[in-house]
N, C-alpha and C. Protein backbone atom coordinates (compact mmCIF):
# COMPACT_ATOMS: atom_id res chain seq x y z
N UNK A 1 10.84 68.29 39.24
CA UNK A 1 11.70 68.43 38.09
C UNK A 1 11.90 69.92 37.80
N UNK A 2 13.18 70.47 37.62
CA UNK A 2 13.59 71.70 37.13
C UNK A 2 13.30 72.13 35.77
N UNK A 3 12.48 73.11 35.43
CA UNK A 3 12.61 73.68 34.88
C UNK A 3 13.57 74.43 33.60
N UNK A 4 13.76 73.64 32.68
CA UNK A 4 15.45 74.14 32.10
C UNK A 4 15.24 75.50 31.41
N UNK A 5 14.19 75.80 31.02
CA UNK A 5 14.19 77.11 30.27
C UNK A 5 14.20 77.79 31.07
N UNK A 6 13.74 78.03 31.98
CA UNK A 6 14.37 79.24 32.63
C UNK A 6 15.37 80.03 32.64
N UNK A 7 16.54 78.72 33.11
CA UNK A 7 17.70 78.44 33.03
C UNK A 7 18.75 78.30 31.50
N UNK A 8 18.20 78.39 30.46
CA UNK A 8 18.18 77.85 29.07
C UNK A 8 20.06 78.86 28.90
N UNK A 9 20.79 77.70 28.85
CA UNK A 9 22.19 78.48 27.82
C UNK A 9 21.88 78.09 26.90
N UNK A 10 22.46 79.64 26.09
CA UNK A 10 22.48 79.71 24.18
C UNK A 10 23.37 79.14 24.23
N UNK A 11 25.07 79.53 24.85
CA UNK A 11 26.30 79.41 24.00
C UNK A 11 27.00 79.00 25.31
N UNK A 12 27.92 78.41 25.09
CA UNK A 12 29.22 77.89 26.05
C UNK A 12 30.43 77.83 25.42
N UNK A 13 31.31 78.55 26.08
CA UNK A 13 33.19 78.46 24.83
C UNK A 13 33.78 77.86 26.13
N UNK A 14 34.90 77.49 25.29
CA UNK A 14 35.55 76.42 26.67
C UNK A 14 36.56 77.40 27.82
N UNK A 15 36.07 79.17 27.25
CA UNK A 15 37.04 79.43 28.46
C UNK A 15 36.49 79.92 29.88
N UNK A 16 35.33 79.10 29.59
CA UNK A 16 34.32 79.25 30.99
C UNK A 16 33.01 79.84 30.97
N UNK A 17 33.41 80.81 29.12
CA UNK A 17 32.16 81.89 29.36
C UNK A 17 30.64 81.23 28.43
N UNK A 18 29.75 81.87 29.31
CA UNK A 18 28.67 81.35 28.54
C UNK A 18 27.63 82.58 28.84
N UNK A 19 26.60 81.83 27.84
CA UNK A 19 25.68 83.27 27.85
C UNK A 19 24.15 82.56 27.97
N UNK A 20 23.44 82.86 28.90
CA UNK A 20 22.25 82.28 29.39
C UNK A 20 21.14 83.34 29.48
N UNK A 21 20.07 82.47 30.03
CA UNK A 21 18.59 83.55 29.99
C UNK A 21 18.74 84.49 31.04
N UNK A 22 18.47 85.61 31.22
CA UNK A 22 18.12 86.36 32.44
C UNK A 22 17.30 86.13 33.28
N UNK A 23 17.72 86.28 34.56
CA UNK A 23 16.48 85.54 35.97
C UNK A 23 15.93 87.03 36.04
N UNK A 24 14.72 87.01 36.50
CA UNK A 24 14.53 88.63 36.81
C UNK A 24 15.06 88.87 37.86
N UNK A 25 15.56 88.91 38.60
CA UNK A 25 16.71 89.23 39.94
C UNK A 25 17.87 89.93 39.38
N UNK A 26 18.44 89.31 38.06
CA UNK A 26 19.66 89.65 37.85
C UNK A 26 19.14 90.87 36.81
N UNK A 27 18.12 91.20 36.34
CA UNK A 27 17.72 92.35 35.53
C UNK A 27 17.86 93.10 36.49
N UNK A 28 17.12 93.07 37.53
CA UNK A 28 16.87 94.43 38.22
C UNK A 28 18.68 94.75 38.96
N UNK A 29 19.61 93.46 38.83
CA UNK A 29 20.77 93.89 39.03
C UNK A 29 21.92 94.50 38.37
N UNK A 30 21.55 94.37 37.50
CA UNK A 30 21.98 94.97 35.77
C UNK A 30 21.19 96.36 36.07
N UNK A 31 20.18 96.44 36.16
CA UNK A 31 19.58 98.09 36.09
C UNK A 31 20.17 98.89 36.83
N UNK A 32 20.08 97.93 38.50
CA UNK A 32 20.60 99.21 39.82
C UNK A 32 22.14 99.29 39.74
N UNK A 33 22.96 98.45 39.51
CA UNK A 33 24.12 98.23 39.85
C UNK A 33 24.87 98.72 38.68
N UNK A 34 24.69 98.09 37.19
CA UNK A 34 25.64 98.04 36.22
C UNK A 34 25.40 99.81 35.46
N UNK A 35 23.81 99.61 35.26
CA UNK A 35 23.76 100.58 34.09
C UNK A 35 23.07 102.08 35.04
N UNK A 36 22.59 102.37 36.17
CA UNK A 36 22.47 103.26 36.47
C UNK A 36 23.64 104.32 37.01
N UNK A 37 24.92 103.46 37.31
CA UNK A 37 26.07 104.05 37.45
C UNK A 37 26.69 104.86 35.89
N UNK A 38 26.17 104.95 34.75
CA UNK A 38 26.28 105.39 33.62
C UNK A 38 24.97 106.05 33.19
N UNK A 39 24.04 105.89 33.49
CA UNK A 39 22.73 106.82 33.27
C UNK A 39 21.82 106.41 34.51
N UNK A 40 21.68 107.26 34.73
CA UNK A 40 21.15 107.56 36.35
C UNK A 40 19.58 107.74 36.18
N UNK A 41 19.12 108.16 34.81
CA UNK A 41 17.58 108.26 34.62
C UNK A 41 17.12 107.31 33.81
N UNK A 42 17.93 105.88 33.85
CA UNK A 42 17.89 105.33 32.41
C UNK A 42 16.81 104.14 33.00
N UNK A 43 15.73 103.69 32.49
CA UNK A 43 14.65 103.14 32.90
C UNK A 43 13.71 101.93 31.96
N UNK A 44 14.49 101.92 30.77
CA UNK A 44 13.96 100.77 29.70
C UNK A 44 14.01 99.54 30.12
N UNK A 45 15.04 98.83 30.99
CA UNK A 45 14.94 97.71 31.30
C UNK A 45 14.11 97.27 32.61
N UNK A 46 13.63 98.07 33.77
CA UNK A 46 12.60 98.24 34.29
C UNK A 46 10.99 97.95 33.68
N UNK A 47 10.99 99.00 32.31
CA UNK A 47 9.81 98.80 31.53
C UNK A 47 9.63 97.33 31.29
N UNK A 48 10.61 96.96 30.15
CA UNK A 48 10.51 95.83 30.15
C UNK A 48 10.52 94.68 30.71
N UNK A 49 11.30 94.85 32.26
CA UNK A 49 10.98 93.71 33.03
C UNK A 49 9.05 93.46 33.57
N UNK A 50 9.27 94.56 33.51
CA UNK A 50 7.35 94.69 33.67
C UNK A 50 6.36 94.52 32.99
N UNK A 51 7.03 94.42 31.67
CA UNK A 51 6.44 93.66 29.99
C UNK A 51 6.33 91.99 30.17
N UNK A 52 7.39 91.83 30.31
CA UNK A 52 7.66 90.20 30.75
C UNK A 52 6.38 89.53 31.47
N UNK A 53 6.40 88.18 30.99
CA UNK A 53 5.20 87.57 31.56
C UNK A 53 5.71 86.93 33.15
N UNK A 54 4.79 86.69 33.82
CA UNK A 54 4.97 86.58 35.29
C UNK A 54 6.34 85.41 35.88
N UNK A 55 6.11 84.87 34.92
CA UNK A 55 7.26 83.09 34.77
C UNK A 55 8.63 84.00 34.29
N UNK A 56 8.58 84.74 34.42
CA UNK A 56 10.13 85.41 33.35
C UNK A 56 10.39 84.46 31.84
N UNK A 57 9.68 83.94 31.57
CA UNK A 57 10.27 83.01 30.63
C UNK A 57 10.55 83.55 28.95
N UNK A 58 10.97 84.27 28.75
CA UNK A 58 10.81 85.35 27.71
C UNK A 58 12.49 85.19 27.28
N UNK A 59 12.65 84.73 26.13
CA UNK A 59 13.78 85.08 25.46
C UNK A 59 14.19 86.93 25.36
N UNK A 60 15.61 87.10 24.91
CA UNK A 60 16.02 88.05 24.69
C UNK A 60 16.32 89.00 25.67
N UNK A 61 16.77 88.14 26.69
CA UNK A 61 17.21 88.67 28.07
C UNK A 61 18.32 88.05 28.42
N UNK A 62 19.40 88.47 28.23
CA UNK A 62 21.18 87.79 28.19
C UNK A 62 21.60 87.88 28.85
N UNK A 63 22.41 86.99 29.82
CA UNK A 63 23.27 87.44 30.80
C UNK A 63 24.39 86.44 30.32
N UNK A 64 25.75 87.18 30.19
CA UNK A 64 26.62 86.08 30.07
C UNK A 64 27.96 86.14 31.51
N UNK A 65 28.38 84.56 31.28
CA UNK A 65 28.85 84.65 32.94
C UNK A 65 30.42 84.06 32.75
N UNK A 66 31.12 84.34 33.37
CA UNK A 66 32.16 83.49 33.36
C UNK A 66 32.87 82.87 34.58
N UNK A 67 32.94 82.06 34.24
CA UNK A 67 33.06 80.84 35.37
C UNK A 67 32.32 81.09 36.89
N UNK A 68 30.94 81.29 36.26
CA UNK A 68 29.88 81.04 37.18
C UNK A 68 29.48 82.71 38.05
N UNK A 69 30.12 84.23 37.49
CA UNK A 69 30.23 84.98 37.50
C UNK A 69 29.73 85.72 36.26
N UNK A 70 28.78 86.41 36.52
CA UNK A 70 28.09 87.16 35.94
C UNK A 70 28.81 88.48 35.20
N UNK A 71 28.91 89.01 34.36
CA UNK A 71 29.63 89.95 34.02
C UNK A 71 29.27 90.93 32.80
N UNK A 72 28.13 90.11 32.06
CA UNK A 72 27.67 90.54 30.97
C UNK A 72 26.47 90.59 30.59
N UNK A 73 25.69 91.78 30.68
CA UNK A 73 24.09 91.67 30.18
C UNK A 73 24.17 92.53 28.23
N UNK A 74 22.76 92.16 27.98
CA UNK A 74 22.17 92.32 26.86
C UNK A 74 20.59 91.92 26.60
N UNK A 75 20.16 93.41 26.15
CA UNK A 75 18.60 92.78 25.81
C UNK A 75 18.61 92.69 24.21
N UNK A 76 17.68 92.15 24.10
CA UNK A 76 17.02 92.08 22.13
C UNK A 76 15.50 91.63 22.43
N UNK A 77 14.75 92.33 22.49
CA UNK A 77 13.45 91.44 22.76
C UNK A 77 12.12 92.30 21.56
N UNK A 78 11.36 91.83 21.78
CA UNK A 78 10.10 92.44 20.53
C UNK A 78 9.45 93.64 21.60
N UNK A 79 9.58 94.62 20.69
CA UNK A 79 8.53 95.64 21.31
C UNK A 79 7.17 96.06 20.61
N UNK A 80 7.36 95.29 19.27
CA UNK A 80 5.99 95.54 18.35
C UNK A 80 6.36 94.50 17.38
N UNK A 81 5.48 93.80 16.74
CA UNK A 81 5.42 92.54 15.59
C UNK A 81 7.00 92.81 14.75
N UNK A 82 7.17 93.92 14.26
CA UNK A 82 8.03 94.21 13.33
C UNK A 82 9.09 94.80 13.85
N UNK A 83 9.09 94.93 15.48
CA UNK A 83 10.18 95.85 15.56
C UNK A 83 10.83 95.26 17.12
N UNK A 84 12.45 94.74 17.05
CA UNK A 84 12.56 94.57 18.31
C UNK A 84 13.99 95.74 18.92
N UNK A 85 14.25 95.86 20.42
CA UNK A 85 14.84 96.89 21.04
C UNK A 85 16.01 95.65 21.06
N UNK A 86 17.26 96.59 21.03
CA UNK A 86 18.51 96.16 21.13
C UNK A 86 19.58 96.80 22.51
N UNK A 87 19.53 96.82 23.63
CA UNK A 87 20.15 97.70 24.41
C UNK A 87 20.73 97.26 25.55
N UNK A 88 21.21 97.67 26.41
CA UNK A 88 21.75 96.95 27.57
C UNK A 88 22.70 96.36 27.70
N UNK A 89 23.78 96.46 26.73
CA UNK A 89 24.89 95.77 26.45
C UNK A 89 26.29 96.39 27.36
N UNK A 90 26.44 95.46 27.89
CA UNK A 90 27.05 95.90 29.40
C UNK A 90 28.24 94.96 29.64
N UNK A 91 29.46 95.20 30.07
CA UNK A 91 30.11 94.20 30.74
C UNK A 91 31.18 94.31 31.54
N UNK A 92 31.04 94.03 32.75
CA UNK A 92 31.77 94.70 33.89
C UNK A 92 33.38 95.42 33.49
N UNK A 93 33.72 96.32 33.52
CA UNK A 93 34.96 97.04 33.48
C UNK A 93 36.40 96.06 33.25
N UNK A 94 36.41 94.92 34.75
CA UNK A 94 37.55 94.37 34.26
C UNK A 94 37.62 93.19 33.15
N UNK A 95 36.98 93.54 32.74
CA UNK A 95 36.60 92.20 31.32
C UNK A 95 36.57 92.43 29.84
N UNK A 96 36.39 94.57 29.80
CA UNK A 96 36.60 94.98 28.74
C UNK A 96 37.37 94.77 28.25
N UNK A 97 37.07 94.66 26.38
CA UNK A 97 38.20 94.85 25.94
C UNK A 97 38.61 93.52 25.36
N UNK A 98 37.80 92.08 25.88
CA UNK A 98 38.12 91.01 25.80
C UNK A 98 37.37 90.13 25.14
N UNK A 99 36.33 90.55 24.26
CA UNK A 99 35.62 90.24 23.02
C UNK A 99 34.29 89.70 23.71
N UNK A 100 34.28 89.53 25.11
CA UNK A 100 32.91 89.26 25.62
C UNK A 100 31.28 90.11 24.90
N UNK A 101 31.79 91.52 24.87
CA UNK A 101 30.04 91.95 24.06
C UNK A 101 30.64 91.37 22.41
N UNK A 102 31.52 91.19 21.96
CA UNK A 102 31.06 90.75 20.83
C UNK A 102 30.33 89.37 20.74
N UNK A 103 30.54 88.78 21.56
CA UNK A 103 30.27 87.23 21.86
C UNK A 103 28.48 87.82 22.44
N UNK A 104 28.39 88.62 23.00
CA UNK A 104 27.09 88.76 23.43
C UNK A 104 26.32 89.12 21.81
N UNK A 105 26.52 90.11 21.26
CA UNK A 105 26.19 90.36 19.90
C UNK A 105 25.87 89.52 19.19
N UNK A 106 27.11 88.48 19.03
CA UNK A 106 26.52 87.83 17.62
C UNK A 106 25.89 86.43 18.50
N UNK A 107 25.98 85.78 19.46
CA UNK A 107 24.76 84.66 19.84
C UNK A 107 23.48 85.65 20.05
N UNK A 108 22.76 87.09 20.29
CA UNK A 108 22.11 87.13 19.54
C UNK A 108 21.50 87.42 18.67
N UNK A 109 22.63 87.60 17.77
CA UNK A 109 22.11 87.95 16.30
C UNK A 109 21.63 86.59 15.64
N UNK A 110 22.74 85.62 16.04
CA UNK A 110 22.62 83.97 15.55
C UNK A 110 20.72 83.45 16.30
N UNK A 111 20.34 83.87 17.66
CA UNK A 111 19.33 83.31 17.65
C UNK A 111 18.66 83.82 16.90
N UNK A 112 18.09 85.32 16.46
CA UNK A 112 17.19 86.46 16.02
C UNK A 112 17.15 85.38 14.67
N UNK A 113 18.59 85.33 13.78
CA UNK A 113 18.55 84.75 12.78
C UNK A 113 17.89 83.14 12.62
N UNK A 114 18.55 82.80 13.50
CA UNK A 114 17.66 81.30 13.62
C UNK A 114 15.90 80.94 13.76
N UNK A 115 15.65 82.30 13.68
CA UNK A 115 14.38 82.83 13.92
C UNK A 115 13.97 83.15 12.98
N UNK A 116 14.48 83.63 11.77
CA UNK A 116 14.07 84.00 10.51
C UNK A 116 13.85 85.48 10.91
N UNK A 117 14.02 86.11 11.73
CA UNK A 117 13.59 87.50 12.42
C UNK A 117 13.72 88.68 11.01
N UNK A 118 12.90 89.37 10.25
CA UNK A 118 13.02 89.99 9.52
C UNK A 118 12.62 91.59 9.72
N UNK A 119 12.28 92.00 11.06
CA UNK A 119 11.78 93.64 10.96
C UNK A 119 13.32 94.01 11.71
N UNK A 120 12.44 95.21 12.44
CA UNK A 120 13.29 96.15 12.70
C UNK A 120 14.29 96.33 14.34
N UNK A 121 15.42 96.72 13.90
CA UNK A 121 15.96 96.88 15.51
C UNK A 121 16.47 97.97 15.60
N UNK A 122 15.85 98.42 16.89
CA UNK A 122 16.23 99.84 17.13
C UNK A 122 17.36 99.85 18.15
N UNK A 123 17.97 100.92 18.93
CA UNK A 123 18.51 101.08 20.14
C UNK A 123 18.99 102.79 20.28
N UNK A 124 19.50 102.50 21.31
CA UNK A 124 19.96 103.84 21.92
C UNK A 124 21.44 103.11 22.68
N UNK A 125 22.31 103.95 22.51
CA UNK A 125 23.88 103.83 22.62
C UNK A 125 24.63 104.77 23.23
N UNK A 126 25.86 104.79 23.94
CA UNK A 126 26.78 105.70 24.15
C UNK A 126 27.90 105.79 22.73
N UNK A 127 28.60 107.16 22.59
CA UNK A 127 29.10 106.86 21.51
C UNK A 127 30.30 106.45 21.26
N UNK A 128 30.70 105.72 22.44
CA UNK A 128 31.63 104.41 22.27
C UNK A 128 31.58 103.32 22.08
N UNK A 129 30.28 103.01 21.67
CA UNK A 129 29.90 101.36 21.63
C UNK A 129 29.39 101.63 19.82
N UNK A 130 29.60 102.57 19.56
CA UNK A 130 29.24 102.86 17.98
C UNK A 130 29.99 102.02 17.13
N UNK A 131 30.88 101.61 17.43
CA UNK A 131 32.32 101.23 16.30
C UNK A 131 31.56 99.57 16.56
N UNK A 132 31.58 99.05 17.73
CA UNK A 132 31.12 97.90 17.60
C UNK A 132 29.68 97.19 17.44
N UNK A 133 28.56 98.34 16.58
CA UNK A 133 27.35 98.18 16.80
C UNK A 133 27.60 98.38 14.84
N UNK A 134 28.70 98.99 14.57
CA UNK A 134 28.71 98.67 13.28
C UNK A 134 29.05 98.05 12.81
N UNK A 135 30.26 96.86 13.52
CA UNK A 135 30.77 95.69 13.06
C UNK A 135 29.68 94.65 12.63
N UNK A 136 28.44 94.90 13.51
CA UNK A 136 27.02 93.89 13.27
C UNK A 136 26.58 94.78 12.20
N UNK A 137 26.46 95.92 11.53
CA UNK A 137 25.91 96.32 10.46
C UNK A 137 24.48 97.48 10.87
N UNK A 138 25.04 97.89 12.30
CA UNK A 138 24.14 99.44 12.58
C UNK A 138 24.97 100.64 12.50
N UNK A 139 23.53 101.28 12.05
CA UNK A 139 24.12 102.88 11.28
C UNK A 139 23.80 103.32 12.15
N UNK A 140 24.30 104.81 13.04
CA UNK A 140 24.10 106.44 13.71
C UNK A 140 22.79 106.78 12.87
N UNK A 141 21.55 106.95 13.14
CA UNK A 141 20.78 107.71 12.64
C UNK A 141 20.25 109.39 13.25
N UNK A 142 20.42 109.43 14.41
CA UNK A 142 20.78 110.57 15.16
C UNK A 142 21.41 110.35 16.54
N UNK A 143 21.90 111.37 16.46
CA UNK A 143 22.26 111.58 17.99
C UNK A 143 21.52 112.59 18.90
N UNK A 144 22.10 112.64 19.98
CA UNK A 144 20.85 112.95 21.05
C UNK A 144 22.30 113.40 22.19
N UNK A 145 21.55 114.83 22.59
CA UNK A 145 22.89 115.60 23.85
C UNK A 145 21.89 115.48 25.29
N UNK A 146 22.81 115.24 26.19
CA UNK A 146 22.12 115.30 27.54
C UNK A 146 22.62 116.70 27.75
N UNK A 147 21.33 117.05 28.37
CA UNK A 147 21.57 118.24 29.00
C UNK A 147 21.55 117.99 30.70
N UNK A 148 22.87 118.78 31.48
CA UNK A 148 22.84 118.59 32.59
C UNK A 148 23.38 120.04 33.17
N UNK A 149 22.12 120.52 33.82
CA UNK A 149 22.52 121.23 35.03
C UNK A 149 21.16 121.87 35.44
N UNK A 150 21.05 123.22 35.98
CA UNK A 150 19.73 123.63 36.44
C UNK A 150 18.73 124.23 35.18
N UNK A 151 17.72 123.66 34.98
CA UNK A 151 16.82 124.40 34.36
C UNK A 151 15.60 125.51 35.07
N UNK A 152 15.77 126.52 34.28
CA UNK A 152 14.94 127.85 34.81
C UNK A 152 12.93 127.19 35.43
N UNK A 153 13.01 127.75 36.50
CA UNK A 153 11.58 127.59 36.49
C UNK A 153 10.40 128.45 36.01
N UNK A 154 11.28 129.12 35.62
CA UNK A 154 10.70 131.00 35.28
C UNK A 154 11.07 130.78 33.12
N UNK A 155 10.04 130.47 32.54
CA UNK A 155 10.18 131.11 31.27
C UNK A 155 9.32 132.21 30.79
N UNK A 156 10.16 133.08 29.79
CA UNK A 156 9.17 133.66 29.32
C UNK A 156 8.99 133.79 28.07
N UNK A 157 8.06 133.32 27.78
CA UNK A 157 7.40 132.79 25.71
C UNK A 157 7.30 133.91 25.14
N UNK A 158 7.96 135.14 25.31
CA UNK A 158 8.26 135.99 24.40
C UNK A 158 9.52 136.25 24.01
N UNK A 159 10.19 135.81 24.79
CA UNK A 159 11.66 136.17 25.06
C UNK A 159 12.52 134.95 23.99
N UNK A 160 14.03 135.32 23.82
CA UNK A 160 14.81 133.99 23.38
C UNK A 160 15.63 133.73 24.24
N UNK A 161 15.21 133.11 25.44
CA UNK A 161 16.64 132.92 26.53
C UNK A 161 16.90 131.61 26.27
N UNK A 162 18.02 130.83 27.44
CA UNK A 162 18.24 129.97 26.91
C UNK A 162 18.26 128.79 27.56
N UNK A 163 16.98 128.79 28.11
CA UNK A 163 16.08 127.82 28.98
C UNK A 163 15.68 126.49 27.95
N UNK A 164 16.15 125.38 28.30
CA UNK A 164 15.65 124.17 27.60
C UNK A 164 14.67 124.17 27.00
N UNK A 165 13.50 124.38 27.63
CA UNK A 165 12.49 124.51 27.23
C UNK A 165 11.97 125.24 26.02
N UNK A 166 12.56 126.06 25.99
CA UNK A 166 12.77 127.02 24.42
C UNK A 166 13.86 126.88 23.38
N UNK A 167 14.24 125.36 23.69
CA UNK A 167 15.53 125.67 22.29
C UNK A 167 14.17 124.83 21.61
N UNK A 168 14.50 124.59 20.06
CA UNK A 168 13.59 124.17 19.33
C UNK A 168 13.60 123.84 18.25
């Protein structure tokens, strides 16, 4: 007999799309494929696949698919009693635009809620996904600059140059 949680859909709309549990196969395909092509050092969903208990059976791992095509990830899972991570909200290029992450958003805001879920959710964002992270009712609390290019191997702690390492 199969296993259905594994397998467990939240939501189904009749235009094919639905949004189901994550297999760990398709995490680590979401990591290499979707989201390292946009952050190349980006490594939270790794962590957490390694958090996960051995069965994968862990809510708050989203993949939504349409017509049997994968196209859309999202995490929400607990990282401490009071506090869960919100991130990973992804959905392939030709699909933008077409209300799919909102549909990822609010089934799971609707489970969190069905949960009585009352602490905290954090995340980290690009700042184009801002407009629709406030439609659910999240605020900018800081922002954060990548720095990209060569950093000095040579500092010197008397000096004010303008080596990463010394802004402050």
């Amino acid at each position: 007999m199969e296993d259905t949680r594994k397998s467990e859909i939240y939501q189904r709309w009749d235009d094919g799309f639905l949004i189901r549990r994550m297999r760990s196969q398709e995490g680590r395909h979401v990591q290499r494929k979707w989201m390292s092509s946009h952050r190349p050092t980006m490594c939270e969903l790794e962590v957490m696949l390694e958090m996960r208990r051995e069965d994968g059976d862990v809510d708050g791992f989203y993949i939504g698919e349409l017509n049997g095509e994968m196209i859309a990830s999202l995490v929400m899972t607990s990282i401490a009693d009071d506090l869960k991570y919100l991130g990973l909200l992804f959905v392939v290029e030709r699909y933008r635009q077409s209300g799919f992450a909102s549909r990822m958003m609010t089934t799971a805001h609707d489970i969190e809620h069905r949960r009585n879920y009352t602490g905290f959710i954090c995340m980290t964002t690009a700042s184009n996904k801002e407009t629709l992270y406030a439609k659910f009712g999240y605020q900018t609390t800081t922002r954060l600059s990548r720095y990209v290019g060569v950093i000095s191997t040579k500092v010197n702690p008397s000096g004010h140059g303008t080596d990463v390492r010394q802004v402050g």
